[in-house]
C-alpha atoms as a PDB file:
ATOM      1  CA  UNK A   1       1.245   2.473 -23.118  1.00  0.00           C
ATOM      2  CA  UNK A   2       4.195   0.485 -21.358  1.00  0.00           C
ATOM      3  CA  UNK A   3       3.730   0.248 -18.035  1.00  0.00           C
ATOM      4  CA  UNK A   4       7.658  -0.197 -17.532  1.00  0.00           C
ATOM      5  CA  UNK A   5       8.436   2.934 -19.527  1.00  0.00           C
ATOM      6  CA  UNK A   6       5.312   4.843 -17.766  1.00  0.00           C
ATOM      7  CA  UNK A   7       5.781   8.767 -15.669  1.00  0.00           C
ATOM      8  CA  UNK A   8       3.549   7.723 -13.310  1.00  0.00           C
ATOM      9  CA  UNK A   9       3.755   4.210 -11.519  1.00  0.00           C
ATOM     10  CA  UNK A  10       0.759   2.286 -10.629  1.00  0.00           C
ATOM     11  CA  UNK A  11       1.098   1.535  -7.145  1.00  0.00           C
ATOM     12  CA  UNK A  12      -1.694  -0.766  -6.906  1.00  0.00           C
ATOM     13  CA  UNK A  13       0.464  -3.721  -8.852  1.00  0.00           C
ATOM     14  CA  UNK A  14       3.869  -3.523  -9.344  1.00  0.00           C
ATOM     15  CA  UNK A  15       5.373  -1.230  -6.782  1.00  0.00           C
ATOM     16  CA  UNK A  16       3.268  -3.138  -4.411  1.00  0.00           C
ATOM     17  CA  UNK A  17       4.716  -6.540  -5.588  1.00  0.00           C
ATOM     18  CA  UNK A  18       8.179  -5.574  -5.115  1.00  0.00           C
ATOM     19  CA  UNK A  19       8.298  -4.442  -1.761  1.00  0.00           C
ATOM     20  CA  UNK A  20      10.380  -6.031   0.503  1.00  0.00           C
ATOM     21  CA  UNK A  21       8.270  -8.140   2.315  1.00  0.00           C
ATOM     22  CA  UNK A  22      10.867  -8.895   5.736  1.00  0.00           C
ATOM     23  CA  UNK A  23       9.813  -6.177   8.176  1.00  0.00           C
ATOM     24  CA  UNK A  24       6.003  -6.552   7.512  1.00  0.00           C
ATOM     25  CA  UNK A  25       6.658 -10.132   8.207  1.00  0.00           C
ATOM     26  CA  UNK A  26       8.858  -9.804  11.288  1.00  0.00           C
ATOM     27  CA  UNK A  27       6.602  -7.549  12.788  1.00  0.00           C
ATOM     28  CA  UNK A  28       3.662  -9.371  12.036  1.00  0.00           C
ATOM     29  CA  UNK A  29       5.159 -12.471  13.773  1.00  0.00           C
ATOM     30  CA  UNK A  30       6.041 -10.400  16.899  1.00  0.00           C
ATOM     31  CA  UNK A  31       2.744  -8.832  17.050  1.00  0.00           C
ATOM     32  CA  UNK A  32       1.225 -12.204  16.843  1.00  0.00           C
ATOM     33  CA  UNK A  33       3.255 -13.881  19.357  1.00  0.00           C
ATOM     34  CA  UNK A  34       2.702 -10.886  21.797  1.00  0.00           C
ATOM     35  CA  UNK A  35      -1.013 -11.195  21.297  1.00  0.00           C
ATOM     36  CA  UNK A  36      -1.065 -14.946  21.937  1.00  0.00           C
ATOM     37  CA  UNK A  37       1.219 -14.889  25.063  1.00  0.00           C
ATOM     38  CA  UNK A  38      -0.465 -12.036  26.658  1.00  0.00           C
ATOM     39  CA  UNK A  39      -3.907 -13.654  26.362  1.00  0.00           C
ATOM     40  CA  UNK A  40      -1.870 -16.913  27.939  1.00  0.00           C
ATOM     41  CA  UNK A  41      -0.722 -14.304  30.905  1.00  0.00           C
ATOM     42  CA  UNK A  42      -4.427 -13.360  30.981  1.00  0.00           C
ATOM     43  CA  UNK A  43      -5.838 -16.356  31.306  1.00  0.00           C
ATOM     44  CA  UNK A  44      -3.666 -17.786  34.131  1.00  0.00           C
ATOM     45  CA  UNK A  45      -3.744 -14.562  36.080  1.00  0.00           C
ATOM     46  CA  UNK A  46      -7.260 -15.607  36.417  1.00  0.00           C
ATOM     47  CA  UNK A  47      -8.753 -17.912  38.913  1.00  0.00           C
ATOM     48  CA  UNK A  48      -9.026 -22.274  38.431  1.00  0.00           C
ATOM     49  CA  UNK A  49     -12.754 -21.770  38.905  1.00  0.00           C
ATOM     50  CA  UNK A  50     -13.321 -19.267  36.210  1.00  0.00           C
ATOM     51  CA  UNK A  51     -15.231 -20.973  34.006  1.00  0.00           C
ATOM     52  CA  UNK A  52     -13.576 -19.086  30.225  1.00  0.00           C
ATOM     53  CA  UNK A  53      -9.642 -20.190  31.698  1.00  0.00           C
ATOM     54  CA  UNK A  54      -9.375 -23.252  29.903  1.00  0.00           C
ATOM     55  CA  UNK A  55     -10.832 -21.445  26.787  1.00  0.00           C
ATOM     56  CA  UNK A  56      -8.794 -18.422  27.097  1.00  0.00           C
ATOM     57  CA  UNK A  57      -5.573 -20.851  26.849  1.00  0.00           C
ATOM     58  CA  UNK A  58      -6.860 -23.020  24.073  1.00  0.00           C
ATOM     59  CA  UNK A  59      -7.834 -20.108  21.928  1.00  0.00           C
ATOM     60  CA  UNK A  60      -4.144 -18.225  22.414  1.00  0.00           C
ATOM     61  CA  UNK A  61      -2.031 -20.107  19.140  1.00  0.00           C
ATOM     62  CA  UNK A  62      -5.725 -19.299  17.354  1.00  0.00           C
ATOM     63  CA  UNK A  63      -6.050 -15.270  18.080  1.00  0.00           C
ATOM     64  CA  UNK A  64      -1.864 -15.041  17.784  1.00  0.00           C
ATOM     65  CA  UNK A  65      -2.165 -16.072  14.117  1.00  0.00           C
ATOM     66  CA  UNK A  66      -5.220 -14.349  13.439  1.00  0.00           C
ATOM     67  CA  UNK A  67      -3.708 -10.626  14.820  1.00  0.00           C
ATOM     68  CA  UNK A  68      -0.324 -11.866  12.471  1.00  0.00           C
ATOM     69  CA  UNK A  69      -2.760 -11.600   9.738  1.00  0.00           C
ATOM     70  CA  UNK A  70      -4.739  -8.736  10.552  1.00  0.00           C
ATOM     71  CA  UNK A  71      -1.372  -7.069  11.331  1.00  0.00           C
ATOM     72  CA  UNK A  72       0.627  -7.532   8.415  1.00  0.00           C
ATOM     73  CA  UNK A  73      -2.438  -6.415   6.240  1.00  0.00           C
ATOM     74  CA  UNK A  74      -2.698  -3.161   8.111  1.00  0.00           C
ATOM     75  CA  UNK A  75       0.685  -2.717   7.372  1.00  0.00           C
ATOM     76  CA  UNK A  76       0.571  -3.618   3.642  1.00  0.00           C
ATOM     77  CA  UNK A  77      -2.325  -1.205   2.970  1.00  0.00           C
ATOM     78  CA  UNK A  78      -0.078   1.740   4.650  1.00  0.00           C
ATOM     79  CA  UNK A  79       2.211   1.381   2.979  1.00  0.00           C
ATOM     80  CA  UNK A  80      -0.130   0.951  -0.309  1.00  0.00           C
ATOM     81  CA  UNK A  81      -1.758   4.140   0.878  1.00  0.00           C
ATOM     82  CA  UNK A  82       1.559   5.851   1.392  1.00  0.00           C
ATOM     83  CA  UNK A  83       2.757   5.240  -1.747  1.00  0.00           C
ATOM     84  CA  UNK A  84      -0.157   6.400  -3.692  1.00  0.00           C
ATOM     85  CA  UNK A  85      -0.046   9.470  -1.730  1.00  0.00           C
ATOM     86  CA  UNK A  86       3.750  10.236  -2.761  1.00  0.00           C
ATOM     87  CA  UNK A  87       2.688   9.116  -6.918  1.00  0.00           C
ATOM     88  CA  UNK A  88       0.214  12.018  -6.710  1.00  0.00           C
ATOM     89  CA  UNK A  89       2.117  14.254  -4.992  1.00  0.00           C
ATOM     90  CA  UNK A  90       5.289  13.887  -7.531  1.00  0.00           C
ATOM     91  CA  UNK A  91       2.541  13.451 -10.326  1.00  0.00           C
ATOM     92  CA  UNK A  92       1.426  17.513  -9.050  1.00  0.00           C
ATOM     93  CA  UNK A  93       4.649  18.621  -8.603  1.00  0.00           C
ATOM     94  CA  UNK A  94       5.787  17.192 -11.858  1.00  0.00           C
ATOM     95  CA  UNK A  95       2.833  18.800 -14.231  1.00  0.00           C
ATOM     96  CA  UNK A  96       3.426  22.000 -12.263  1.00  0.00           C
ATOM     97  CA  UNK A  97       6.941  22.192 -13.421  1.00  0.00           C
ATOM     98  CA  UNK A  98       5.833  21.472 -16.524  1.00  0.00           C
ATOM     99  CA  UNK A  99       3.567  24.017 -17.074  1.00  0.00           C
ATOM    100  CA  UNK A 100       6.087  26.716 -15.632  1.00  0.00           C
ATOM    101  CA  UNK A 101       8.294  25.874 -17.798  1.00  0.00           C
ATOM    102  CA  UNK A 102       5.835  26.399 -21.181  1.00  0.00           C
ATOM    103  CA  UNK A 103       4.818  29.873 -19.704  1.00  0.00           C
ATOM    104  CA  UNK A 104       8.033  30.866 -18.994  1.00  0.00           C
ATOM    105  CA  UNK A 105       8.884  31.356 -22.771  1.00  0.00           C
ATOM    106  CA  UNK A 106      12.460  30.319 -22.134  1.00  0.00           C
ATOM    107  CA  UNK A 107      12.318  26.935 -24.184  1.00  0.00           C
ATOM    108  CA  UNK A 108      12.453  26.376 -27.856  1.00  0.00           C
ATOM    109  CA  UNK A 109       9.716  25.565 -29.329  1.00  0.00           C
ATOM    110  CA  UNK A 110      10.531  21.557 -30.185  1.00  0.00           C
ATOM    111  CA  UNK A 111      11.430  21.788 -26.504  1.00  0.00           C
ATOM    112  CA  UNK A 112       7.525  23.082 -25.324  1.00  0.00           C
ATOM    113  CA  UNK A 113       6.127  19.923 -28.324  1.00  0.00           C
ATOM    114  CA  UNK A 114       8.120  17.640 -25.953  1.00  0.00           C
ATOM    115  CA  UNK A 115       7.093  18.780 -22.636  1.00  0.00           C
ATOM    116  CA  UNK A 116       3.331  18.715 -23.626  1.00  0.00           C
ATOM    117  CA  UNK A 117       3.725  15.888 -25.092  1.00  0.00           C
ATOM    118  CA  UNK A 118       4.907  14.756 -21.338  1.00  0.00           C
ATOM    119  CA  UNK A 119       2.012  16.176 -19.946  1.00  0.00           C
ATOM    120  CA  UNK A 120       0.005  14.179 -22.153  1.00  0.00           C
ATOM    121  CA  UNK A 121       1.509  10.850 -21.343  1.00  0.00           C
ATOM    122  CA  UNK A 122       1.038  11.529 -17.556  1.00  0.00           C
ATOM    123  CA  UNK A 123      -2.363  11.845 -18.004  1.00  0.00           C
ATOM    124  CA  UNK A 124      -2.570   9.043 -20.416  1.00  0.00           C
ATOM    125  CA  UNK A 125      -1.107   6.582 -17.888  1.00  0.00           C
ATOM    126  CA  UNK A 126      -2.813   8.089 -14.884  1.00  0.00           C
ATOM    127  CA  UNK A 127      -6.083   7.195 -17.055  1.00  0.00           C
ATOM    128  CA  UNK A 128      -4.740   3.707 -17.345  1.00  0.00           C
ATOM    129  CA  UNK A 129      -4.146   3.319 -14.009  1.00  0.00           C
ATOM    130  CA  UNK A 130      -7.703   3.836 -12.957  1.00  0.00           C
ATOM    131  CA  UNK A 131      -8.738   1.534 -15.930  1.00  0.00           C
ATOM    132  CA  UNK A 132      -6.707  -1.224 -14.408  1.00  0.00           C
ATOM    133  CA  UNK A 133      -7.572  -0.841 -11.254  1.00  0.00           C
ATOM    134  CA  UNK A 134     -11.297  -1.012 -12.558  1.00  0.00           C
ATOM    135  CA  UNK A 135     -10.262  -3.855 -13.948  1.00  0.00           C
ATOM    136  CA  UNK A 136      -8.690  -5.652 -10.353  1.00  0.00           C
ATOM    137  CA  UNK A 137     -12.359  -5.367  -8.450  1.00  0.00           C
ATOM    138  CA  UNK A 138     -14.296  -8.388  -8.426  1.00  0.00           C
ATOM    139  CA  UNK A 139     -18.026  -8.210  -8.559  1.00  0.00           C
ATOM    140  CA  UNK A 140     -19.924 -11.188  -6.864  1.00  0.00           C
ATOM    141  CA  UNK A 141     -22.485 -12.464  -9.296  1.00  0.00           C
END
């Protein structure tokens, strides 16, 4: 099946891909920067004698990268999670309309062919979907 001409989009590649990538960044770099500068006020609130102090300092550029990372991560897999969320919501409300519509007895007959057919192809690339995610994990060996 196409995966550009698909019902359902796989959010796990493509969607995922194309995000814009600026605020993630941007508050990734702010969170980092807050991190590093507040362990920096930390260690020079404390006193000359403590013995972690010069530690504390040296370590600050290290931990402000590190909670970037950690940040923008958490951020990419909400909005991952979010996203997969709304697919199966739409996918629900979509086969649910579909099936009203082939009880309601209102639609011609070529009509009900096409929206099973539909249904069909939903399931069809929701079944892909997991395949290729399958696919995307990585076993150690």
């Amino acid at each position: 099946m196409d995966q550009a001409n698909s019902l359902v989009a796989n959010p796990s590649t493509e969607a995922l891909n194309n995000q814009n990538q600026q605020p993630s960044t941007t508050s990734a770099s702010i969170a980092g920067a807050s991190s590093g500068t507040l362990l920096v006020l930390l260690a020079s609130n404390l006193p000359d004698n403590y013995p972690l102090k010069s530690w504390l300092v040296i370590i600050a550029p290290s931990v402000s990268i590190a909670f970037s990372l950690i940040w923008k991560f958490l951020i990419r897999e909400k909005n991952a999670y979010y996203k997969r969320k709304r697919v199966v919501k739409f996918k629900k409300l979509l086969l649910k309309k579909i099936e009203a519509a082939l009880s309601d007895g209102l639609i011609s007959t070529e009509e009900a062919a096409a929206l099973k057919r539909k249904m069909i192809e939903i399931e069809l690339q929701s079944i892909d979907n997991l395949a290729n995610k399958i696919k995307t994990i990585e076993f150690e060996e």
